[in-house]
N, C-alpha and C. Protein backbone atom coordinates (compact mmCIF):
# COMPACT_ATOMS: atom_id res chain seq x y z
N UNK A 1 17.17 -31.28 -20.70
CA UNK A 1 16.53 -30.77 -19.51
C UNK A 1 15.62 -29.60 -19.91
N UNK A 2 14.52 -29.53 -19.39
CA UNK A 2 13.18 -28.61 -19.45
C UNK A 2 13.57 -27.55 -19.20
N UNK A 3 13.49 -25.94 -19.71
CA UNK A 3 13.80 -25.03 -18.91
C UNK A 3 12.07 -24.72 -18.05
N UNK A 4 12.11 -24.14 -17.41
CA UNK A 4 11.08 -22.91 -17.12
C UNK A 4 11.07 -21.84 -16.76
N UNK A 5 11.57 -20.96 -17.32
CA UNK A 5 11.47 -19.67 -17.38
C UNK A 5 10.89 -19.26 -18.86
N UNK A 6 9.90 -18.40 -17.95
CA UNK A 6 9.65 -17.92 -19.87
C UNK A 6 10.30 -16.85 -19.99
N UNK A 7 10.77 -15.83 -19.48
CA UNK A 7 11.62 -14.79 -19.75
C UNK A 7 12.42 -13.90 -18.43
N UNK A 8 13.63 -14.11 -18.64
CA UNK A 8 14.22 -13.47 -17.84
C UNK A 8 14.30 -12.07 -17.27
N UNK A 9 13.71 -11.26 -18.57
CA UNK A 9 13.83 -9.51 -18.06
C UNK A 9 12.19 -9.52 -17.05
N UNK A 10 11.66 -10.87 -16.87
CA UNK A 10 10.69 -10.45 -15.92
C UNK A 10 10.99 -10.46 -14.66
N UNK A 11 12.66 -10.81 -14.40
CA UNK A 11 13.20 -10.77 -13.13
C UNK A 11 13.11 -9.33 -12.57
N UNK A 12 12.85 -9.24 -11.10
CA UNK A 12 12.74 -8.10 -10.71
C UNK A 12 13.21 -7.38 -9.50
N UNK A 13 14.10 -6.62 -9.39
CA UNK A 13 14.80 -6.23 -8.51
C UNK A 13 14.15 -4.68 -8.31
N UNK A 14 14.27 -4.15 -7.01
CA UNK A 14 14.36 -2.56 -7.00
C UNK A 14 13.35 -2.63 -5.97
N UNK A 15 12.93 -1.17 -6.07
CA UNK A 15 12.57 -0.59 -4.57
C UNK A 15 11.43 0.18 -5.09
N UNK A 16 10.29 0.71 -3.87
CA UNK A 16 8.95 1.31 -4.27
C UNK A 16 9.17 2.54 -3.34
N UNK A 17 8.57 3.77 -4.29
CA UNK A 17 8.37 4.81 -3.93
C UNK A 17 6.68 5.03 -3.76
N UNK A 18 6.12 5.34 -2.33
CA UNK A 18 4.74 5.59 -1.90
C UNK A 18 4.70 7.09 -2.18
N UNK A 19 3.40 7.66 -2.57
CA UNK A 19 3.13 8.37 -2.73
C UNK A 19 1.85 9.15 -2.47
N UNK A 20 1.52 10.20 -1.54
CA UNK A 20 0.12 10.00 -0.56
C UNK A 20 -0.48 11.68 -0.70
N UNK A 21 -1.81 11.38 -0.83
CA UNK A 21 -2.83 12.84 -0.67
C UNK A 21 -3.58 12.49 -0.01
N UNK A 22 -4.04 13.86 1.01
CA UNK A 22 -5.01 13.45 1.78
C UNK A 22 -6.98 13.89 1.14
N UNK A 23 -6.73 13.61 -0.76
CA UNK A 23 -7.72 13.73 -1.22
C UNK A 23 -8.35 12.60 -1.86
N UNK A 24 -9.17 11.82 -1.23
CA UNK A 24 -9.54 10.61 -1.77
C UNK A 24 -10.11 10.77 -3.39
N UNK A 25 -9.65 10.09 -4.16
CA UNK A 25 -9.77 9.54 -5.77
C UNK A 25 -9.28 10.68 -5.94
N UNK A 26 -7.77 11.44 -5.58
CA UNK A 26 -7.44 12.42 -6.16
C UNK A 26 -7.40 12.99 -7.75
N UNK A 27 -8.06 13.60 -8.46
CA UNK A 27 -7.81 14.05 -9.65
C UNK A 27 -6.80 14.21 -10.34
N UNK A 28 -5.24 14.67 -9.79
CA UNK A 28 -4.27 14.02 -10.49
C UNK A 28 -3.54 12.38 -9.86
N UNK A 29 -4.48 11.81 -9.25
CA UNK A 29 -3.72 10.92 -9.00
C UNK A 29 -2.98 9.56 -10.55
N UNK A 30 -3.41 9.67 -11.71
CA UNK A 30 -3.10 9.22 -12.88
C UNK A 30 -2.54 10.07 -13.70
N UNK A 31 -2.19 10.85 -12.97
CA UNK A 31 -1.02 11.81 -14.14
C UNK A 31 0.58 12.13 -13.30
N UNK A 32 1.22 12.34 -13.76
CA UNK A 32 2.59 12.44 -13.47
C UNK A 32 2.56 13.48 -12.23
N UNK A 33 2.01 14.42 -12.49
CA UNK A 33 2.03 16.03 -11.66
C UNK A 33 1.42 15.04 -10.06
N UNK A 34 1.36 13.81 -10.04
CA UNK A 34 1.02 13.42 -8.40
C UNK A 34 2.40 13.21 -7.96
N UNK A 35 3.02 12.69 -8.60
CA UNK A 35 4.31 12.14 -8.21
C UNK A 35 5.66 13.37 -7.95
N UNK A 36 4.89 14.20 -6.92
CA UNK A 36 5.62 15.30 -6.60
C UNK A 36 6.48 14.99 -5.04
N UNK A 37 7.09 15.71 -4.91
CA UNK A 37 8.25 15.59 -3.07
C UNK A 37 6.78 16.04 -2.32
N UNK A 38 6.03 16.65 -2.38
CA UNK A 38 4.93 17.32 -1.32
C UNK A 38 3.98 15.73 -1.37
N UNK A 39 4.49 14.94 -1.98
CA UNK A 39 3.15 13.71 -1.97
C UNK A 39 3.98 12.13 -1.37
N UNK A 40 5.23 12.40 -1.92
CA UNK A 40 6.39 11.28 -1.39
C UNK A 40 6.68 11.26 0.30
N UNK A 41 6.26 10.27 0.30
CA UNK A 41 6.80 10.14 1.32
C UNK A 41 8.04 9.93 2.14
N UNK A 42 8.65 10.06 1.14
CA UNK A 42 10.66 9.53 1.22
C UNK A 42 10.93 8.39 0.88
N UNK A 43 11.94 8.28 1.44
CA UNK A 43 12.60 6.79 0.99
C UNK A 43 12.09 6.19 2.07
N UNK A 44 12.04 4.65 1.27
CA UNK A 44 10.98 3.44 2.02
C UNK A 44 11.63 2.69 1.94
N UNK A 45 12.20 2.22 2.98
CA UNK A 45 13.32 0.95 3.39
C UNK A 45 12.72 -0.11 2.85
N UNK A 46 11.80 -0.70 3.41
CA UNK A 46 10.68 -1.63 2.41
C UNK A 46 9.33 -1.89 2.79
N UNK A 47 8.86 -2.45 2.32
CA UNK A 47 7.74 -2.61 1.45
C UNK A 47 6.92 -3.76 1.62
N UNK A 48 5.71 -4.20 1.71
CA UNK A 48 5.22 -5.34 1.50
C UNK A 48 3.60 -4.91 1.06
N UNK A 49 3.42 -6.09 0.04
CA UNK A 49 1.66 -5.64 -0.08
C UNK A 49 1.13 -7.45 0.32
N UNK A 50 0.31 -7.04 1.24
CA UNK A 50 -0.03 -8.11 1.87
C UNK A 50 -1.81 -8.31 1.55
N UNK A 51 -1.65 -8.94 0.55
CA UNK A 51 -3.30 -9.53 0.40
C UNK A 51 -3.98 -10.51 1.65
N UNK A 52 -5.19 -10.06 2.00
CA UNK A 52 -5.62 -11.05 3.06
C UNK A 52 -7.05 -11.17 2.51
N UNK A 53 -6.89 -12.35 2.89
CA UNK A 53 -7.95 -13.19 2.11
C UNK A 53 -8.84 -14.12 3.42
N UNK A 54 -10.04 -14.13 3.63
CA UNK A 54 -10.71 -15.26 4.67
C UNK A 54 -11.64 -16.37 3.64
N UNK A 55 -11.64 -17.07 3.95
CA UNK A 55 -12.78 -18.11 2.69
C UNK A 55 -13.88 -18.86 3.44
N UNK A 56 -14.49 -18.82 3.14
CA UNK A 56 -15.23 -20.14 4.14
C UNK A 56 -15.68 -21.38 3.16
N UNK A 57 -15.79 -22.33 3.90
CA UNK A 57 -16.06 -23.65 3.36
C UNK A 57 -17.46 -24.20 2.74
N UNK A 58 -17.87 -24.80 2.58
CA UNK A 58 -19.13 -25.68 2.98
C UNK A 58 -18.73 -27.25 2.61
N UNK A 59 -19.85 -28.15 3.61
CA UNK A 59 -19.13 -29.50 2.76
C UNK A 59 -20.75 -30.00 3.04
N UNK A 60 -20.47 -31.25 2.44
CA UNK A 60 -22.00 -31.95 2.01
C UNK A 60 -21.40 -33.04 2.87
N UNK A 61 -22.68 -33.84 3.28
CA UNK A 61 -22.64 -35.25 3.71
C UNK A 61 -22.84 -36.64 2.73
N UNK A 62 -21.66 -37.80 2.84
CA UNK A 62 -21.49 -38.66 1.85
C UNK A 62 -21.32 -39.78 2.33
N UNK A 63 -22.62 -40.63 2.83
CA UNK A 63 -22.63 -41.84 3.11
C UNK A 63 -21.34 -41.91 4.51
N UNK A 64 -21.91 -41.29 5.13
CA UNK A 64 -21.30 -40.50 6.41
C UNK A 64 -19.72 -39.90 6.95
N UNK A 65 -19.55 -39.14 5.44
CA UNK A 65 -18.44 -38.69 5.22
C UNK A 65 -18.77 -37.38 4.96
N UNK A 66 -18.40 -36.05 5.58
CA UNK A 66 -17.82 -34.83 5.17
C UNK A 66 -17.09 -34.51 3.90
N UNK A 67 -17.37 -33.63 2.80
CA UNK A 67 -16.82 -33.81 2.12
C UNK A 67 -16.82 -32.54 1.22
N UNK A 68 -16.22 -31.55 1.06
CA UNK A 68 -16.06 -30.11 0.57
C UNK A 68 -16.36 -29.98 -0.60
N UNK A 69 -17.38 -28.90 -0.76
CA UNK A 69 -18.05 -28.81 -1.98
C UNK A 69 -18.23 -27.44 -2.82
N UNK A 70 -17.60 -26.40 -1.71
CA UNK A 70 -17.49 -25.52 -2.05
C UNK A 70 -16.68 -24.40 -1.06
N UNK A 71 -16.19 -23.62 -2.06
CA UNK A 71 -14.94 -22.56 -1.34
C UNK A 71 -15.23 -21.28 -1.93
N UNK A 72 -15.76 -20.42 -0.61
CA UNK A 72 -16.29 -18.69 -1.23
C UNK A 72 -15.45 -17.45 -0.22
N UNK A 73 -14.84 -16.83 -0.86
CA UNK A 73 -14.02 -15.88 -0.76
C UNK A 73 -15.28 -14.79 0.49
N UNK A 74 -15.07 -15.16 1.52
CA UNK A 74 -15.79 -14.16 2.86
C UNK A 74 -15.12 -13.07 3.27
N UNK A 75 -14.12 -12.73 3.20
CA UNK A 75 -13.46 -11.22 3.37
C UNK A 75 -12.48 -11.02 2.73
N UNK A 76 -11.88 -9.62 2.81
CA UNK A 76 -10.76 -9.39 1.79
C UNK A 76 -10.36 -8.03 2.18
N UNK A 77 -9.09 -8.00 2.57
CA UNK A 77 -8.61 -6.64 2.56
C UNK A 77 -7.43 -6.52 1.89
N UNK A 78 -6.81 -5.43 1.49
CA UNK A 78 -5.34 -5.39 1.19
C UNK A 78 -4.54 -4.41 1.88
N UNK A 79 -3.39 -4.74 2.82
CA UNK A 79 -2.52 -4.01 3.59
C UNK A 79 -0.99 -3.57 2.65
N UNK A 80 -0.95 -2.62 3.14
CA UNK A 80 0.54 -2.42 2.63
C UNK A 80 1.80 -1.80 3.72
N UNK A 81 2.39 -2.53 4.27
CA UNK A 81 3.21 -2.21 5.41
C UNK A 81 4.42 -1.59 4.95
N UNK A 82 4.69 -0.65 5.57
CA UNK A 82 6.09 -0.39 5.23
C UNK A 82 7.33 0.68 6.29
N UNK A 83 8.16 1.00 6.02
CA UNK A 83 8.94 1.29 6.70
C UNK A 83 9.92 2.67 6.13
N UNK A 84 9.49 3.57 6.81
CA UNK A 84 10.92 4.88 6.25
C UNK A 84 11.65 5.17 7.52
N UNK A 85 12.70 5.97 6.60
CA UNK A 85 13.80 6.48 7.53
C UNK A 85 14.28 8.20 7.31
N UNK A 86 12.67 8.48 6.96
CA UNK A 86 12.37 10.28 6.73
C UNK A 86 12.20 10.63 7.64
N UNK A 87 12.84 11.09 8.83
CA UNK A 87 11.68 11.95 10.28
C UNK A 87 11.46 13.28 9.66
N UNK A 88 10.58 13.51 8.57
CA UNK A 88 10.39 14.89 8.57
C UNK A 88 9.30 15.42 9.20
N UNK A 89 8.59 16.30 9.12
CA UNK A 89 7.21 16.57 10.07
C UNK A 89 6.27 15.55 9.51
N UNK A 90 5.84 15.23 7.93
CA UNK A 90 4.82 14.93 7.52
C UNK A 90 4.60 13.73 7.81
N UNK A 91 5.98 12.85 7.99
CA UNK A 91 5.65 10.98 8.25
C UNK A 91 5.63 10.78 9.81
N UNK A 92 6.29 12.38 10.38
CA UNK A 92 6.05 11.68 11.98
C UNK A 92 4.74 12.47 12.58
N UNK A 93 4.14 13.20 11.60
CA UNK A 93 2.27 13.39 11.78
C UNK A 93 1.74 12.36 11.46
N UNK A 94 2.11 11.52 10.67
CA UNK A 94 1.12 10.18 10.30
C UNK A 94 1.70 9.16 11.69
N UNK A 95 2.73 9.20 11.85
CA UNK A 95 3.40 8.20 13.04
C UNK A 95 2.80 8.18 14.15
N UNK A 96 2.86 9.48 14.49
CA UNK A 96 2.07 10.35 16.24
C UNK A 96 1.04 10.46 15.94
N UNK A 97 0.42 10.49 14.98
CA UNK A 97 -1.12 10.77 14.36
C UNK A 97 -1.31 12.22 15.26
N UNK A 98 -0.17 13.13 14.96
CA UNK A 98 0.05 14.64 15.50
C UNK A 98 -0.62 15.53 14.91
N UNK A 99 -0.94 16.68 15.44
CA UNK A 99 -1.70 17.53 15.07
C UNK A 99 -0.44 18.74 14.84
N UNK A 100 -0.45 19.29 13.95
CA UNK A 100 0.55 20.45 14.10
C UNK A 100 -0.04 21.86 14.77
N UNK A 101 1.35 21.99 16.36
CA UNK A 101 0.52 23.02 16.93
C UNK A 101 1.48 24.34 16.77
N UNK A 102 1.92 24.35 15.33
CA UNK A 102 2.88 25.33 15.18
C UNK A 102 4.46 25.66 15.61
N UNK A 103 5.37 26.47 15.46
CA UNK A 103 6.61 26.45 15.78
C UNK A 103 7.43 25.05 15.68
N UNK A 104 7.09 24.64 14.70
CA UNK A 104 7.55 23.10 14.52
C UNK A 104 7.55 21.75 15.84
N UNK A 105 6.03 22.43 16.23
CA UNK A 105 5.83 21.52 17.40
C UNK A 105 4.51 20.56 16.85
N UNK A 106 4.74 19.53 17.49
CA UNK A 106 3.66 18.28 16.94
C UNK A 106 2.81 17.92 18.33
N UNK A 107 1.48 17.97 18.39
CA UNK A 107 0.59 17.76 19.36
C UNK A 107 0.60 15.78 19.51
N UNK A 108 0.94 15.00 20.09
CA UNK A 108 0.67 13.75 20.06
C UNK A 108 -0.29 13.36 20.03
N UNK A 109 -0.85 12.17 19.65
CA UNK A 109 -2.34 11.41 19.17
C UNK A 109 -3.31 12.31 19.22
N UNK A 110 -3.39 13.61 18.71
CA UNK A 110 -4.14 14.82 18.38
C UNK A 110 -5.34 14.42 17.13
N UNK A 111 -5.14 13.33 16.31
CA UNK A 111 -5.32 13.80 14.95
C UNK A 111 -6.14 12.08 14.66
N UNK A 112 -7.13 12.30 14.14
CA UNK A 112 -7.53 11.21 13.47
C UNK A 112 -6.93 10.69 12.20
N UNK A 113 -6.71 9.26 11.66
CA UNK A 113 -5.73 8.57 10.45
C UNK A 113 -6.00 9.52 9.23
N UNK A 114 -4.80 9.57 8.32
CA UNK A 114 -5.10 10.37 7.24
C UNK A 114 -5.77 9.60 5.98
N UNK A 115 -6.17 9.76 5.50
CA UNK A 115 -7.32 9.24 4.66
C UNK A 115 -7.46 9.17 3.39
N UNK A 116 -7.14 9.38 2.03
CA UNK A 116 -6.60 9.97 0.68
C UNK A 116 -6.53 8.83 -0.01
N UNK A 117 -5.70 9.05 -1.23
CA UNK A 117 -5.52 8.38 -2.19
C UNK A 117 -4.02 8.20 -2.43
N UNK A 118 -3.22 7.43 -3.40
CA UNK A 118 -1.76 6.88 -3.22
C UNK A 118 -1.27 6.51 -4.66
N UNK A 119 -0.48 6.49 -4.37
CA UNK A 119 0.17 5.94 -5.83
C UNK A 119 1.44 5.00 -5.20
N UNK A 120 1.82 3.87 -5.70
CA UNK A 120 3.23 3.07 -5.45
C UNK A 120 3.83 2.96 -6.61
N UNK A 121 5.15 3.29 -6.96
CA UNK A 121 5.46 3.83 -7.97
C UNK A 121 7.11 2.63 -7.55
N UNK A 122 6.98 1.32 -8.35
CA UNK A 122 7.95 0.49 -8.20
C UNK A 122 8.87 0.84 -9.55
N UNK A 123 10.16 1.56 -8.77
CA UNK A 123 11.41 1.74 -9.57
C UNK A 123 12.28 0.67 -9.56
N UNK A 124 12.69 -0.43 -10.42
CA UNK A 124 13.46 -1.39 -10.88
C UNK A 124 14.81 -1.20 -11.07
N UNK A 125 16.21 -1.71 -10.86
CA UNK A 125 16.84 -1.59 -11.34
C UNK A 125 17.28 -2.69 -12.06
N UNK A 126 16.83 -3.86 -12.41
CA UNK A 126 16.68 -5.01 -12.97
C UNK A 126 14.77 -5.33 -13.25
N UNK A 127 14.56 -5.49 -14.12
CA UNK A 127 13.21 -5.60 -14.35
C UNK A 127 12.71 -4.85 -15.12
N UNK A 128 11.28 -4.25 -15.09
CA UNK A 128 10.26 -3.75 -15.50
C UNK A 128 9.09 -2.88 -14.19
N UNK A 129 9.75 -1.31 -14.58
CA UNK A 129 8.92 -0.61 -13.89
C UNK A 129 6.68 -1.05 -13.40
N UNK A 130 6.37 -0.51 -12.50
CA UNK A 130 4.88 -0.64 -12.65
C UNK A 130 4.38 -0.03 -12.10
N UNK A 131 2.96 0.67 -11.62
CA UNK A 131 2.51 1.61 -10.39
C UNK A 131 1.78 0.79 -9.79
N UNK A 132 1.15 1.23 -8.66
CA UNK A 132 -0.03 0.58 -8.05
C UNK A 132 -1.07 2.33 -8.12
N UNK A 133 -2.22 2.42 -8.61
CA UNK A 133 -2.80 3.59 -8.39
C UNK A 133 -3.94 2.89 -7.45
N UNK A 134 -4.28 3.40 -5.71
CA UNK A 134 -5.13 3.56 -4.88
C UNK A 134 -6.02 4.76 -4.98
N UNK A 135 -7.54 4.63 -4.99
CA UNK A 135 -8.11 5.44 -5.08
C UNK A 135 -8.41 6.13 -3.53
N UNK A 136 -8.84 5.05 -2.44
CA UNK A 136 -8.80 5.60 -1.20
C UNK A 136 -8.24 4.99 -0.53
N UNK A 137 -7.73 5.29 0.65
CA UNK A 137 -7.01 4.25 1.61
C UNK A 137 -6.35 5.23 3.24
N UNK A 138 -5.72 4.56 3.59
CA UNK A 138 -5.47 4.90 5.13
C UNK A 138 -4.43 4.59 5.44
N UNK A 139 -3.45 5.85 6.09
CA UNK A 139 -1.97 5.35 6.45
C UNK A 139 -2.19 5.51 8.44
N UNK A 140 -1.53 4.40 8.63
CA UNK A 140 -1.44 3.99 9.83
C UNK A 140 -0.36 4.03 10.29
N UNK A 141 0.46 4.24 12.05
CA UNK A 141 1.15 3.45 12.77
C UNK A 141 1.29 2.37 12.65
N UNK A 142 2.35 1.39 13.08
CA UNK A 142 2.32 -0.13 12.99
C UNK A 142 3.89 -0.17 13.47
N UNK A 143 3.16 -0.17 14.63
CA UNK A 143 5.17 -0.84 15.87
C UNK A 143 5.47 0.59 16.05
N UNK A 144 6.90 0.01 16.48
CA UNK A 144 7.69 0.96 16.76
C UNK A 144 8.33 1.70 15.95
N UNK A 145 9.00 3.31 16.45
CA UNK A 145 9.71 3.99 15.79
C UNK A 145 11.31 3.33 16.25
N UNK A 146 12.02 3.11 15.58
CA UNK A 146 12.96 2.45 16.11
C UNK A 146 13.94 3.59 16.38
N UNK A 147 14.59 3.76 17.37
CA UNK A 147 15.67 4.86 17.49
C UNK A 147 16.68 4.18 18.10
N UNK A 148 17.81 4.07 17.10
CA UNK A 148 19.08 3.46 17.90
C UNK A 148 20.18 4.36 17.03
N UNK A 149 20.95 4.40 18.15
CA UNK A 149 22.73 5.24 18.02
C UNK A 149 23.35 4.77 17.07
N UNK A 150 23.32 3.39 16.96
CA UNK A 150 24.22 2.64 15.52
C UNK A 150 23.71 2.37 13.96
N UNK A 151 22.12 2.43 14.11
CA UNK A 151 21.72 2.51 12.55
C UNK A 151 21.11 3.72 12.27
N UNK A 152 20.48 3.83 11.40
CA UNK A 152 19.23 4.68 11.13
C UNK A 152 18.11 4.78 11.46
N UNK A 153 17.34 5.68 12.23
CA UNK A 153 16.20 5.31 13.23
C UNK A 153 14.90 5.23 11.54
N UNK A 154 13.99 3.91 12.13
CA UNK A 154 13.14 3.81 11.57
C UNK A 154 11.68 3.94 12.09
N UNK A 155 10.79 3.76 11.31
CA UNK A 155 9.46 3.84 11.34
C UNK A 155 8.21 3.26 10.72
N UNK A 156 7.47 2.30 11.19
CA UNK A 156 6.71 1.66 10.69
C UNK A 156 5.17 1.73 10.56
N UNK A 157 4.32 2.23 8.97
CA UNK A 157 3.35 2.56 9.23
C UNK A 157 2.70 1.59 7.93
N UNK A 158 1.28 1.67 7.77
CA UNK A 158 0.94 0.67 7.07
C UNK A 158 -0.27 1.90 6.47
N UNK A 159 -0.49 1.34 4.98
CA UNK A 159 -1.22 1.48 4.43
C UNK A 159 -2.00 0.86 3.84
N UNK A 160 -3.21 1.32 4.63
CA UNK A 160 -4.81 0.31 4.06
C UNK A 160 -5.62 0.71 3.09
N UNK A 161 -5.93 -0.57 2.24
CA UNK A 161 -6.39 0.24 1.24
C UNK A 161 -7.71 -0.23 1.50
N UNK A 162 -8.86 0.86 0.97
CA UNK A 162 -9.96 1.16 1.65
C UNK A 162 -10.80 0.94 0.24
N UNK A 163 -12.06 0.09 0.39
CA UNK A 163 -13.21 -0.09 -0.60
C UNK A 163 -13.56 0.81 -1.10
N UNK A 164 -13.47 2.06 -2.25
CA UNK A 164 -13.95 3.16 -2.77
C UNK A 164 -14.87 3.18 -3.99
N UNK A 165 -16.28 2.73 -3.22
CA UNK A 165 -17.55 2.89 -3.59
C UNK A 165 -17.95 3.91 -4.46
N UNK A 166 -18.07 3.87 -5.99
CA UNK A 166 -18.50 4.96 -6.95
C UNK A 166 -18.44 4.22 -8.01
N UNK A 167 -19.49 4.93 -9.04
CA UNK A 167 -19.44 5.04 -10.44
C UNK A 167 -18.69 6.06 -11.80
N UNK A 168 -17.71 6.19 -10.62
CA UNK A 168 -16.64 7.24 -11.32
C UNK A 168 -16.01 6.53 -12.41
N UNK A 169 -15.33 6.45 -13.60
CA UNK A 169 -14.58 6.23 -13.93
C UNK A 169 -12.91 6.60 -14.00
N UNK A 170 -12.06 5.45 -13.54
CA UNK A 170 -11.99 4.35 -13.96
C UNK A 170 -12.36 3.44 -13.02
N UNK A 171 -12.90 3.78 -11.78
CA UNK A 171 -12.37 3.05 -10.07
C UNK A 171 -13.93 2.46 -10.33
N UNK A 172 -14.78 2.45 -11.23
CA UNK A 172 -16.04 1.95 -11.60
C UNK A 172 -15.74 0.39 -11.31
N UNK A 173 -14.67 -0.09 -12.01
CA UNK A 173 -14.77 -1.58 -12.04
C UNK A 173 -13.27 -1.59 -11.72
N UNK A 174 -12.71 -1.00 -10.53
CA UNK A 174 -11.39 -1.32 -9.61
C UNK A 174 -11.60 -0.93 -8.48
N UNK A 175 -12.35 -0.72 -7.38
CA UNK A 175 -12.48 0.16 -6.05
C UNK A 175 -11.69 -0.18 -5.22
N UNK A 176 -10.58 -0.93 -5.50
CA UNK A 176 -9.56 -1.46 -4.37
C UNK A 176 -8.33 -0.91 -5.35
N UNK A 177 -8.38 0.00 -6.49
CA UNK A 177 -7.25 0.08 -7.44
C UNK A 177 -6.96 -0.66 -8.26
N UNK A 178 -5.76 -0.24 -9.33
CA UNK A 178 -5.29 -1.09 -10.24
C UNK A 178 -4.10 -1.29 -10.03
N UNK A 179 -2.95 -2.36 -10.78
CA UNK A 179 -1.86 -1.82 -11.13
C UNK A 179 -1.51 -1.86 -12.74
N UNK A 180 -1.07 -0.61 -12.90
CA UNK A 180 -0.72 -0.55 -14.22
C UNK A 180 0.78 -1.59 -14.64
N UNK A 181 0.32 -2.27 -15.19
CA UNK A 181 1.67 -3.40 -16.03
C UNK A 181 1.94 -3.01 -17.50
N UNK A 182 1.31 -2.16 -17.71
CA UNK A 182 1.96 -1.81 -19.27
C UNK A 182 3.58 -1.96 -19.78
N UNK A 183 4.69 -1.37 -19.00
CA UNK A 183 5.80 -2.07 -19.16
C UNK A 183 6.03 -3.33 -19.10
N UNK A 184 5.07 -4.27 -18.78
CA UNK A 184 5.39 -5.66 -18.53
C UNK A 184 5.64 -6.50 -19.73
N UNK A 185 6.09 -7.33 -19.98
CA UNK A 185 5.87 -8.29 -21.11
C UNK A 185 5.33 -9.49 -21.05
């Protein structure tokens, strides 16, 4: 019998730590000194990176048959949804999109989306670590804050990652980011 697996330690288990400035193509965002508590957003129940993709078609006519001749990639975004269970001020300013009006009071829908750069920093406990480095992007609301007596109240906000137009290096030839796989095999 055939196997197919080519290697097992590419199995991958574990959880992602987001990590957010509100300075687009932040300057330390590729060095360690980003991956500070003032940039974490807490613990992130989970996670999804959701590529969206639109295509459009074309087809030719064939002795009076339709018939597809070509397939071109027409939009593209990448979302990243996710979910914590931090109510500290900073994730329920991105939640309320609050303005802070001092004395640990939060102004509601005060505040336009925060705007910056990110890091996703996937910690494994089976597998092979990796980052995602975002140069610009946008954290959003998305649903409800969930508040119930028997679990842990949650919160759902999404992060968009945003086209970041420059001849900077490295985001020269990545403007949607990279992810670093160097641990990978």
């Amino acid at each position: 019998m055939a196997s197919y697996t080519k290697n097992t330690d590419n199995y991958t288990l574990g959880q992602v730590g987001i990590y957010f400035s509100t300075t687009v193509a932040d300057a330390n965002l590729r060095n360690a000194t980003f991956l500070t508590a003032t940039n974490s957003l807490g613990n992130i129940v989970t996670a999804e990176i959701a590529p969206n993709v639109t295509y459009i078609e074309h087809y030719i006519s064939d002795r009076g048959m339709r018939k597809k001749d070509k397939t071109a990639m027409n939009l593209s975004n990448v979302t990243i949804p996710f979910t914590f269970d931090e109510m500290d001020n900073a994730n329920l300013k991105r939640f309320f999109m609050a303005s802070d009006i001092g004395s640990n009071r939060l102004a509601v829908m005060e505040e336009a989306l925060d705007e910056g750069s990110a890091v996703l920093k996937f910690d494994t406990s089976v597998g092979k670590d990796l980052m995602y480095y975002i140069p610009k992007c946008q954290i959003r609301p998305d649903g409800n804050l969930a508040v119930n007596a028997e679990d842990w109240w949650k919160g759902n906000c999404v992060l968009d990652i945003l086209y970041y137009d420059t001849t900077a290096t490295p985001w020269d030839n990545a403007p949607l980011g990279f992810i670093d796989t160097s641990t990978l095999s």
